[in-house]
C-alpha atoms as a PDB file:
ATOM      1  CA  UNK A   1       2.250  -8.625   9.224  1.00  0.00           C
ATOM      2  CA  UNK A   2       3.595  -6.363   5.967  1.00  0.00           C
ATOM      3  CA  UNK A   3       1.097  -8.194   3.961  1.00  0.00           C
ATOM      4  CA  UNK A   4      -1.923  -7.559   6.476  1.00  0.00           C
ATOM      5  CA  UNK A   5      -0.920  -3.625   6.756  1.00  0.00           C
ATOM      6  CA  UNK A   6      -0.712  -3.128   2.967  1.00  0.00           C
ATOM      7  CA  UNK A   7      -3.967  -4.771   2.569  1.00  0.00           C
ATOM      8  CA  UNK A   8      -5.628  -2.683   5.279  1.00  0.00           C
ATOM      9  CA  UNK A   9      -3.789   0.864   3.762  1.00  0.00           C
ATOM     10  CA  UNK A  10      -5.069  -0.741   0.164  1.00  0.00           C
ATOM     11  CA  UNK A  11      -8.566  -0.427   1.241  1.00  0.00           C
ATOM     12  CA  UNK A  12      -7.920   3.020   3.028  1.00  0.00           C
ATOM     13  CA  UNK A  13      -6.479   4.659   0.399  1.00  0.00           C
ATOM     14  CA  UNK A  14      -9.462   3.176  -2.112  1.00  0.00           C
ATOM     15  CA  UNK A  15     -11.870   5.351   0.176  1.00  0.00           C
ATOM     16  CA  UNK A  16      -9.471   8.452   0.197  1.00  0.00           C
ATOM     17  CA  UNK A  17      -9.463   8.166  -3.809  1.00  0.00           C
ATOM     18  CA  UNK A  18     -12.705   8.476  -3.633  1.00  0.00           C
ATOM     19  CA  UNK A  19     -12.062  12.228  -1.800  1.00  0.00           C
ATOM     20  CA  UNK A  20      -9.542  12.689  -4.665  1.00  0.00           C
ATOM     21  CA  UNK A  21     -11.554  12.413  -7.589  1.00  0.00           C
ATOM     22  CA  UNK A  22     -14.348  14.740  -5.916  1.00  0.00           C
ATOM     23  CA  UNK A  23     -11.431  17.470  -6.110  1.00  0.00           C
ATOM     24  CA  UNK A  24     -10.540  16.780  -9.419  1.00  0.00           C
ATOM     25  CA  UNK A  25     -14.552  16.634 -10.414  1.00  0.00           C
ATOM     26  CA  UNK A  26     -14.207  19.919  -8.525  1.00  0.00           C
ATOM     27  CA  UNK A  27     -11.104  21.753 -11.104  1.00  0.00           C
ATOM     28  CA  UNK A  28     -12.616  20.217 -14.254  1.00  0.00           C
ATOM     29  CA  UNK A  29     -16.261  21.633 -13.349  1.00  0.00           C
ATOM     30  CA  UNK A  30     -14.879  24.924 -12.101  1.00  0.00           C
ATOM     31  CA  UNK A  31     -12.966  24.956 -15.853  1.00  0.00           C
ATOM     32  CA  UNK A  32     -16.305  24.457 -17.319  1.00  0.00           C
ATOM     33  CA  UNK A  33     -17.699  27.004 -15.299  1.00  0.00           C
ATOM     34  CA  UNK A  34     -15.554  30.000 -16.429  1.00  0.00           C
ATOM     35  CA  UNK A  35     -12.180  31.793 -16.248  1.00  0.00           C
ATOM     36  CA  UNK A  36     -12.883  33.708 -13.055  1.00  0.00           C
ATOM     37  CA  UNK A  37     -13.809  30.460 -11.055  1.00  0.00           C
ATOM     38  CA  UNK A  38     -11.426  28.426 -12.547  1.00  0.00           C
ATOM     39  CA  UNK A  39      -8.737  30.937 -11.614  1.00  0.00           C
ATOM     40  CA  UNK A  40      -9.678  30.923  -7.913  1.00  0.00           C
ATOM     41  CA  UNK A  41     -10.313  27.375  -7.764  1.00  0.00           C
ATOM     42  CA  UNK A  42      -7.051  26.767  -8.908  1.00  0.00           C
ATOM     43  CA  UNK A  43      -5.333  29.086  -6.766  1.00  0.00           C
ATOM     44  CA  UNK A  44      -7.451  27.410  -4.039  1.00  0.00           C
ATOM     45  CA  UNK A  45      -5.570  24.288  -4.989  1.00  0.00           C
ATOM     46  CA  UNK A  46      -2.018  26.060  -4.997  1.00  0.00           C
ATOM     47  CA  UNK A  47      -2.165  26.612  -1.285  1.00  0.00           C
ATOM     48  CA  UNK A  48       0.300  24.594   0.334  1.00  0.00           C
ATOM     49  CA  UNK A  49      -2.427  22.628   2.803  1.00  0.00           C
ATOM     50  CA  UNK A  50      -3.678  21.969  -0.748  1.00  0.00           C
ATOM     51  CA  UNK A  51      -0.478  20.693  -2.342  1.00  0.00           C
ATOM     52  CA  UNK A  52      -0.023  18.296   0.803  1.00  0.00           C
ATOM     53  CA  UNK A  53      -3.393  16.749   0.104  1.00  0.00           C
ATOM     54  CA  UNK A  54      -3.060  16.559  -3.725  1.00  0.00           C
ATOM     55  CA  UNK A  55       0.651  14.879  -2.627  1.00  0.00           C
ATOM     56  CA  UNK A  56      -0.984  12.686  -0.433  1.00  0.00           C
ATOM     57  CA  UNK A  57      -3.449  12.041  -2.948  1.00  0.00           C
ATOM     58  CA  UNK A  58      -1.181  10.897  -5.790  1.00  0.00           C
ATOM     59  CA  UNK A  59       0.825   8.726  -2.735  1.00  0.00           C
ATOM     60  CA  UNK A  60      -2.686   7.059  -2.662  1.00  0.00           C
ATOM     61  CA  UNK A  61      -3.401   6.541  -6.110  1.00  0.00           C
ATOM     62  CA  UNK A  62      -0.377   4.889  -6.300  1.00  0.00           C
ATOM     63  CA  UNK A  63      -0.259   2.809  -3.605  1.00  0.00           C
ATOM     64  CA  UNK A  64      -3.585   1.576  -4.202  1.00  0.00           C
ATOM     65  CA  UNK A  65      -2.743   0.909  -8.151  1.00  0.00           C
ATOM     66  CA  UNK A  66       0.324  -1.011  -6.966  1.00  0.00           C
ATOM     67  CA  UNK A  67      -2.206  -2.865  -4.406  1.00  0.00           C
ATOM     68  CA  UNK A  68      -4.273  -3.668  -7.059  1.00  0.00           C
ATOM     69  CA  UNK A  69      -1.201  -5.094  -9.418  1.00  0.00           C
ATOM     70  CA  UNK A  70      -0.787  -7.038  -6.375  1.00  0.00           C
ATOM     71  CA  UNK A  71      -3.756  -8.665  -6.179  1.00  0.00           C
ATOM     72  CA  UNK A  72      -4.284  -9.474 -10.002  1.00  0.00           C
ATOM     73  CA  UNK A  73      -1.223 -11.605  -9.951  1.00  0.00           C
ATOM     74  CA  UNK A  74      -2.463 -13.235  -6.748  1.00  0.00           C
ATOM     75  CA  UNK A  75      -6.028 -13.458  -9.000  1.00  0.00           C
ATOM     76  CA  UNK A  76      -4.157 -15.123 -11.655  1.00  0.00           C
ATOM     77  CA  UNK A  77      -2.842 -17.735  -9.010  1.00  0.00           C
ATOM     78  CA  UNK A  78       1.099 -16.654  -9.358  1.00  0.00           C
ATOM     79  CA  UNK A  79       2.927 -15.011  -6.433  1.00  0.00           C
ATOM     80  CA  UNK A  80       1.748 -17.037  -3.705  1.00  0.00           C
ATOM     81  CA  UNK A  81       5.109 -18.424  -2.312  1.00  0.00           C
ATOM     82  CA  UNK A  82       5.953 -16.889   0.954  1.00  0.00           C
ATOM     83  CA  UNK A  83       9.544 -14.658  -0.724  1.00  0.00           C
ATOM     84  CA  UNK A  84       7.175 -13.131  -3.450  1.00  0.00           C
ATOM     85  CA  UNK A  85       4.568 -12.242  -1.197  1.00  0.00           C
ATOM     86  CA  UNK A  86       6.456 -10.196   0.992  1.00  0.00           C
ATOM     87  CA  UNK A  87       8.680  -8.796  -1.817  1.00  0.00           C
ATOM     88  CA  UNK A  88       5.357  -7.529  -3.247  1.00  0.00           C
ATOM     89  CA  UNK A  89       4.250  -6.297  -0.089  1.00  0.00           C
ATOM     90  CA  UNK A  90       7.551  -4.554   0.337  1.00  0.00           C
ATOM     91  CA  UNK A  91       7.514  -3.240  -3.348  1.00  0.00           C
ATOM     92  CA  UNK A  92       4.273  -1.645  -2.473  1.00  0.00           C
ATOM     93  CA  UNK A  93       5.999   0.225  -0.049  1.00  0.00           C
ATOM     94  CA  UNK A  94       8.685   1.474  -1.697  1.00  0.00           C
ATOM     95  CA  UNK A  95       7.500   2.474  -5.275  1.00  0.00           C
ATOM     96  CA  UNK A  96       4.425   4.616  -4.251  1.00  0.00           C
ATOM     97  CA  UNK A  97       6.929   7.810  -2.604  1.00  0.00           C
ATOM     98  CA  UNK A  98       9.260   6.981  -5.661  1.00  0.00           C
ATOM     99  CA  UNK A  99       6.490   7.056  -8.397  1.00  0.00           C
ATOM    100  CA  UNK A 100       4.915  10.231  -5.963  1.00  0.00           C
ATOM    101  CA  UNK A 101       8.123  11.819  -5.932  1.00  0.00           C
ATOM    102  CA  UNK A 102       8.746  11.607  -9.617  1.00  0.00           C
ATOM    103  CA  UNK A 103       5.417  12.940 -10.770  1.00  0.00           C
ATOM    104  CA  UNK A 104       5.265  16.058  -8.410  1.00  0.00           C
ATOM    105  CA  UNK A 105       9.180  16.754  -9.782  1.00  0.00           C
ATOM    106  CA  UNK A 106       8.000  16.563 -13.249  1.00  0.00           C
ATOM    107  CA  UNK A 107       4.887  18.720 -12.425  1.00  0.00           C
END
């Protein structure tokens, strides 16, 4: 069942990247555009509603980079006995706050 919801949430948060990088697209075209935009872009993007989707962003990018980890092993035929799979499927629940959580302390 942990293995069929992180598979399902990998493919979810590989569409919500998707929203991600058109915000980032968004700041590095609004730095090319000028000082004045780029200023209110980025205090745009210091809102809190903002910082809760740029959180929930980075929660994504790394769930779905720990997802794909996941599935290269399983690509290069390891990790396919029934304790590894669901330690992997836990691991991808617990790293991606941790990882999140460290990279929004360092920030």
């Amino acid at each position: 069942m942990l293995t069929m919801m992180m598979s399902i949430f990998h493919r979810l948060t590989g569409v919500g990247l998707y929203f991600a990088v058109a915000i980032l697209i968004w700041w590095l075209m609004a730095a090319a555009s000028g000082p004045a935009y780029f200023e209110w872009v980025s205090s745009l993007l210091a809102t809190w509603p903002a910082k809760i989707i740029l959180i929930l962003a980075t929660w994504a990018f790394f769930h779905h980079m720990i997802g794909g980890i996941r599935h290269f092993i399983w690509d290069s035929l390891h990790g396919f006995k029934l304790g590894q799979i669901e330690a992997m499927a836990r691991l991808n629940v617990v790293l991606p706050p941790i990882f999140t959580a460290i990279l929004w302390v360092m920030l």
